[in-house]
N, C-alpha and C. Protein backbone atom coordinates (compact mmCIF):
# COMPACT_ATOMS: atom_id res chain seq x y z
N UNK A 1 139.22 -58.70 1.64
CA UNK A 1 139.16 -60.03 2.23
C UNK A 1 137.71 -60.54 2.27
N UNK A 2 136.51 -59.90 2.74
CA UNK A 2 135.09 -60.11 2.44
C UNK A 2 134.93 -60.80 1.26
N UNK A 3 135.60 -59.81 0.33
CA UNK A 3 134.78 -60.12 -1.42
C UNK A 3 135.51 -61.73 -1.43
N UNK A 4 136.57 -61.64 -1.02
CA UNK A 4 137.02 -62.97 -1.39
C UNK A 4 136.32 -64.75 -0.53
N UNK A 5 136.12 -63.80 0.53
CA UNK A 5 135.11 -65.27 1.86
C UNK A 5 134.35 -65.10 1.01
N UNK A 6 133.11 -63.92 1.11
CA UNK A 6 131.95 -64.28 0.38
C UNK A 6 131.84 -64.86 -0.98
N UNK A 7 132.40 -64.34 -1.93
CA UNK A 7 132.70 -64.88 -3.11
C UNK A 7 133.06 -66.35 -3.49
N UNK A 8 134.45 -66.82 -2.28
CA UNK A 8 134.18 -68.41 -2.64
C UNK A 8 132.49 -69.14 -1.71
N UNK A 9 132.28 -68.08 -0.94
CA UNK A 9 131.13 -68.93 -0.25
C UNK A 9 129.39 -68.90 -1.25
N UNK A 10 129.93 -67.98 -2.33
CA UNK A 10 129.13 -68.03 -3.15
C UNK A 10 129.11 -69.37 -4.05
N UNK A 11 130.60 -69.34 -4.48
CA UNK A 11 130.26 -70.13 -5.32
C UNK A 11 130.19 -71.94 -4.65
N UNK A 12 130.55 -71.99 -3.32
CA UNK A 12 129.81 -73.11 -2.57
C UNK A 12 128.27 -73.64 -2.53
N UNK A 13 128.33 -72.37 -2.03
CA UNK A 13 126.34 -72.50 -2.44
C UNK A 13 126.19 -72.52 -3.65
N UNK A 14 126.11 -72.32 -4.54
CA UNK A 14 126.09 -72.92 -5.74
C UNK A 14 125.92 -74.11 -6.38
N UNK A 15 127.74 -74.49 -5.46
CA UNK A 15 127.45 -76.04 -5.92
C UNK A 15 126.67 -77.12 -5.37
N UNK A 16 126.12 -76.87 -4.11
CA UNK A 16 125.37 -76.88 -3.36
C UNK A 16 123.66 -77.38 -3.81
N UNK A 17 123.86 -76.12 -4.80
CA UNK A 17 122.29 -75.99 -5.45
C UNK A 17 122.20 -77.11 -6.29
N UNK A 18 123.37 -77.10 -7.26
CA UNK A 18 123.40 -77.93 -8.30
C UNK A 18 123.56 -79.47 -7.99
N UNK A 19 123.89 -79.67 -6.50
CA UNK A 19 123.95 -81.35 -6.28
C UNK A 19 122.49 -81.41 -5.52
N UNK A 20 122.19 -80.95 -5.20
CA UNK A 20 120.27 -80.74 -4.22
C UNK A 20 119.26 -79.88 -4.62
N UNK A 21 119.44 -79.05 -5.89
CA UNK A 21 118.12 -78.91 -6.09
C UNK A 21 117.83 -79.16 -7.67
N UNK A 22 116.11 -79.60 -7.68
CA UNK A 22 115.59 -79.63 -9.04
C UNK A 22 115.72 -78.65 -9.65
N UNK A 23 115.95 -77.16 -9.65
CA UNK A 23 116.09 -76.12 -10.32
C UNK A 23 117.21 -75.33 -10.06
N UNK A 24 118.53 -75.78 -10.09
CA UNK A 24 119.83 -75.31 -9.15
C UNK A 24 119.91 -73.72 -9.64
N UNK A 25 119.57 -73.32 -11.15
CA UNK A 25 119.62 -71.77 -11.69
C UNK A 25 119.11 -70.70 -11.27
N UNK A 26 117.52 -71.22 -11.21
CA UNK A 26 116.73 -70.26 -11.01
C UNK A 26 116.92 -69.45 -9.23
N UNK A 27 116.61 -71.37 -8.22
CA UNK A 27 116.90 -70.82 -7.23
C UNK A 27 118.14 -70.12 -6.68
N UNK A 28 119.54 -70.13 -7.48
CA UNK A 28 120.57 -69.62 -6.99
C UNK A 28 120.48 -68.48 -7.63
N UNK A 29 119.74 -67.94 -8.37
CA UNK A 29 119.91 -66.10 -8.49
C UNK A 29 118.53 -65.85 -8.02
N UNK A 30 117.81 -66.20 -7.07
CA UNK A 30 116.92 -66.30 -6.43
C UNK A 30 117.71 -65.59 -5.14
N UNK A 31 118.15 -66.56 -4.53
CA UNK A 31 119.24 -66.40 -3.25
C UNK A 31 119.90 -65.58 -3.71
N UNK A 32 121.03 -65.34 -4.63
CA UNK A 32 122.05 -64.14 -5.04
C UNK A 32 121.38 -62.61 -4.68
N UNK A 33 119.99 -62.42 -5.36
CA UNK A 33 119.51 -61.18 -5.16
C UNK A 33 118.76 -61.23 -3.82
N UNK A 34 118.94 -62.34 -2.97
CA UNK A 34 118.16 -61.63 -1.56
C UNK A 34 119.58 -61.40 -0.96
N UNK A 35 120.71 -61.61 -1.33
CA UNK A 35 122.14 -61.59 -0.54
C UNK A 35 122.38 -60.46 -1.15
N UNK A 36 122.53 -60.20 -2.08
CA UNK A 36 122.91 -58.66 -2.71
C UNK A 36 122.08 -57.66 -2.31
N UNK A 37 120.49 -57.48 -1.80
CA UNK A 37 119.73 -56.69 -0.79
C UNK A 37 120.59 -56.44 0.36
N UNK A 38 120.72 -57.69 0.57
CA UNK A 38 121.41 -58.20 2.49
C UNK A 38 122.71 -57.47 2.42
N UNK A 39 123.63 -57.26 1.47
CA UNK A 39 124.89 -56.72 1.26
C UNK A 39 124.79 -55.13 1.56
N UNK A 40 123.89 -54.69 1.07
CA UNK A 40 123.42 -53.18 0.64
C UNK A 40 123.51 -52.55 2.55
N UNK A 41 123.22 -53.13 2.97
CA UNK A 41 122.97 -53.06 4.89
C UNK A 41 124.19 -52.38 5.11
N UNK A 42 125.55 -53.04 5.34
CA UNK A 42 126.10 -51.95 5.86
C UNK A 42 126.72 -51.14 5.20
N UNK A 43 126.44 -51.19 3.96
CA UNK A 43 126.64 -50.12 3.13
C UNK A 43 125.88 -48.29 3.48
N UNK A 44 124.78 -48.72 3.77
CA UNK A 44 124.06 -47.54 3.84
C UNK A 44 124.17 -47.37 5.41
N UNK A 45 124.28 -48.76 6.32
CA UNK A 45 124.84 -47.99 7.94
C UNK A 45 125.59 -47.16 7.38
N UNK A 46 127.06 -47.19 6.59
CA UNK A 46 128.11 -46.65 6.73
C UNK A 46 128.23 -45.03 6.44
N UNK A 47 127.06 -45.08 5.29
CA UNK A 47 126.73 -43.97 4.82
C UNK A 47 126.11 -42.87 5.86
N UNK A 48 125.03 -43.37 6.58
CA UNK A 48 123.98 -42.84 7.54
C UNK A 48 125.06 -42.41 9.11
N UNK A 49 125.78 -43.45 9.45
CA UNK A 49 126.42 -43.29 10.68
C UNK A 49 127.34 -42.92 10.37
N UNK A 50 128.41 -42.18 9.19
CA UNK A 50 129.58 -41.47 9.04
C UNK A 50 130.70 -42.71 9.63
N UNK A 51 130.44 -43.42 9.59
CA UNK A 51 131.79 -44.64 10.33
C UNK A 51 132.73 -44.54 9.62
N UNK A 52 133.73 -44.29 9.97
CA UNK A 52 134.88 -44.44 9.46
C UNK A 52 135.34 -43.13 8.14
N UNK A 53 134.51 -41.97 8.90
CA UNK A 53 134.41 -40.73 7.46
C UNK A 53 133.74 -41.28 6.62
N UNK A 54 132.87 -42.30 6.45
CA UNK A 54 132.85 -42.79 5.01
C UNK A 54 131.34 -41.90 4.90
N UNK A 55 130.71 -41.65 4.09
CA UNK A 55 129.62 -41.01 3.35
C UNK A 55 129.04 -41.85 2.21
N UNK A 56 127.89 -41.08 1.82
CA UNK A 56 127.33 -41.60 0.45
C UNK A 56 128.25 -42.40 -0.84
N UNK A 57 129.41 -41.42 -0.78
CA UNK A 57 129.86 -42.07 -2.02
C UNK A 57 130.71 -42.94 -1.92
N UNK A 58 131.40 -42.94 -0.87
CA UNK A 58 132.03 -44.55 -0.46
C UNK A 58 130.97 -45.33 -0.72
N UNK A 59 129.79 -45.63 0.13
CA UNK A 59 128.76 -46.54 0.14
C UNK A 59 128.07 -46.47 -1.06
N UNK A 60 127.84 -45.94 -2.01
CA UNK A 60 127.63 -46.24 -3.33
C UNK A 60 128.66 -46.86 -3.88
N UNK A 61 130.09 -46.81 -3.84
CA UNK A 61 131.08 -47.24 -4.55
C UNK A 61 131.51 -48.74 -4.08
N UNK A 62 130.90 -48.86 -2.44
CA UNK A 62 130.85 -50.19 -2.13
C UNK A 62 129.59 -50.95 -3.15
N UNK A 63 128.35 -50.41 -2.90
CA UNK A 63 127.53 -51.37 -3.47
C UNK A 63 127.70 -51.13 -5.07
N UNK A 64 128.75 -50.59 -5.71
CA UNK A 64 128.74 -50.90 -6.98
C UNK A 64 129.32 -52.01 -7.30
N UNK A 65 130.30 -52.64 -6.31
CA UNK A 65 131.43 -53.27 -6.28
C UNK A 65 130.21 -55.08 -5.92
N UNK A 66 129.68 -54.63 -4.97
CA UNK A 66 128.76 -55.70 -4.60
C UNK A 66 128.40 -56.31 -5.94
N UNK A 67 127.45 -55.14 -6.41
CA UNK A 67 126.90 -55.39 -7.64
C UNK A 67 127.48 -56.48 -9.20
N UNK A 68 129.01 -55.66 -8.94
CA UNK A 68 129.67 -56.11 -10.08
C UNK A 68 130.05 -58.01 -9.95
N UNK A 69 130.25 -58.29 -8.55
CA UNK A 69 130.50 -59.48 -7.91
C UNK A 69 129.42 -60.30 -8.22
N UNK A 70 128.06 -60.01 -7.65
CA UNK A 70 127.14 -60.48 -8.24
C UNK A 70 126.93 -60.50 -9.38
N UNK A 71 127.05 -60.07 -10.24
CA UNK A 71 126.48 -60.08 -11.70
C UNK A 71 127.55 -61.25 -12.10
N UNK A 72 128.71 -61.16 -11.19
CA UNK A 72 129.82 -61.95 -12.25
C UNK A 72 129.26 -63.52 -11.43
N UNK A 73 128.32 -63.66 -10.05
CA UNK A 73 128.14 -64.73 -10.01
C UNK A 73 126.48 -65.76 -10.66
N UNK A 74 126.04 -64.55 -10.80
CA UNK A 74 124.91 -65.16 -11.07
C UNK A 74 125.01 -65.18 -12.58
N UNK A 75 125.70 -64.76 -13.75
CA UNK A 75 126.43 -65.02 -14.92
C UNK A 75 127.03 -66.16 -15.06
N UNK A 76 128.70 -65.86 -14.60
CA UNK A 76 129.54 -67.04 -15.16
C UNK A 76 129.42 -68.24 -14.24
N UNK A 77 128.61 -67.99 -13.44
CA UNK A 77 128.41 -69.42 -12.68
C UNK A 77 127.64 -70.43 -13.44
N UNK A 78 126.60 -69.94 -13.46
CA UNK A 78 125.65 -71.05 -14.16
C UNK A 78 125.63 -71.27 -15.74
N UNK A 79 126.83 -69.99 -16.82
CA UNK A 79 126.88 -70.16 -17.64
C UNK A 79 128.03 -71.74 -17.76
N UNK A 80 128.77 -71.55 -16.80
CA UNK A 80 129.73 -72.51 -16.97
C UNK A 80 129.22 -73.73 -16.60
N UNK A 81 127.83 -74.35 -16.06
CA UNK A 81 127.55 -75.71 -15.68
C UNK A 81 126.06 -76.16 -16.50
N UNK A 82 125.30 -74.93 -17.16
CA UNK A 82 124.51 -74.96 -17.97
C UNK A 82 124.82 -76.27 -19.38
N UNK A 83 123.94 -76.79 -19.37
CA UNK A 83 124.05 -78.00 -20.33
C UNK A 83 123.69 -77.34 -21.96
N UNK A 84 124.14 -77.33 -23.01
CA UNK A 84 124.38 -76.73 -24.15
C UNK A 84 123.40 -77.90 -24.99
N UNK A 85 122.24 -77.39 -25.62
CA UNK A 85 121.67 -78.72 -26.50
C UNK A 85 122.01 -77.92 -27.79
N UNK A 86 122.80 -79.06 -28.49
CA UNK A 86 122.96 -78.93 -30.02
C UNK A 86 121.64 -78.23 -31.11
């Protein structure tokens, strides 16, 4: 349920960027990788404080998952609104 809030709230901000800023690309995988840092947080609580049994490799397998989300937003996002010159 996360991946899915955050995920459309990603691609809000986004559009966001692209109606208010002069550089909507750069600064939105700008922001993407300080949120994908910010993601990593309770990943490694989870790891460090045993919550929920979970250990290292849950919390690696979360932030792989982070990872993969991100890559797919800071990719097909801006590939899809990027202007194509002949």
């Amino acid at each position: 349920m996360d991946t899915v809030m955050f995920g459309t709230a990603a691609v809000l901000v986004f559009l966001g960027k692209c109606r208010y800023s002069l550089e909507p690309i750069a600064e939105y995988r700008e922001l993407a990788a300080k949120a994908l840092a910010v993601s990593f947080l309770p990943d490694v609580a989870l790891a460090v404080g045993h919550w929920y049994g979970g250990g290292w490799p849950e919390a690696f397998a979360l932030m792989t998952m982070h990872v993969a989300v991100w890559g797919i937003c800071v990719t097909v996002l801006p590939g899809m609104v990027a202007m194509k010159h002949p």
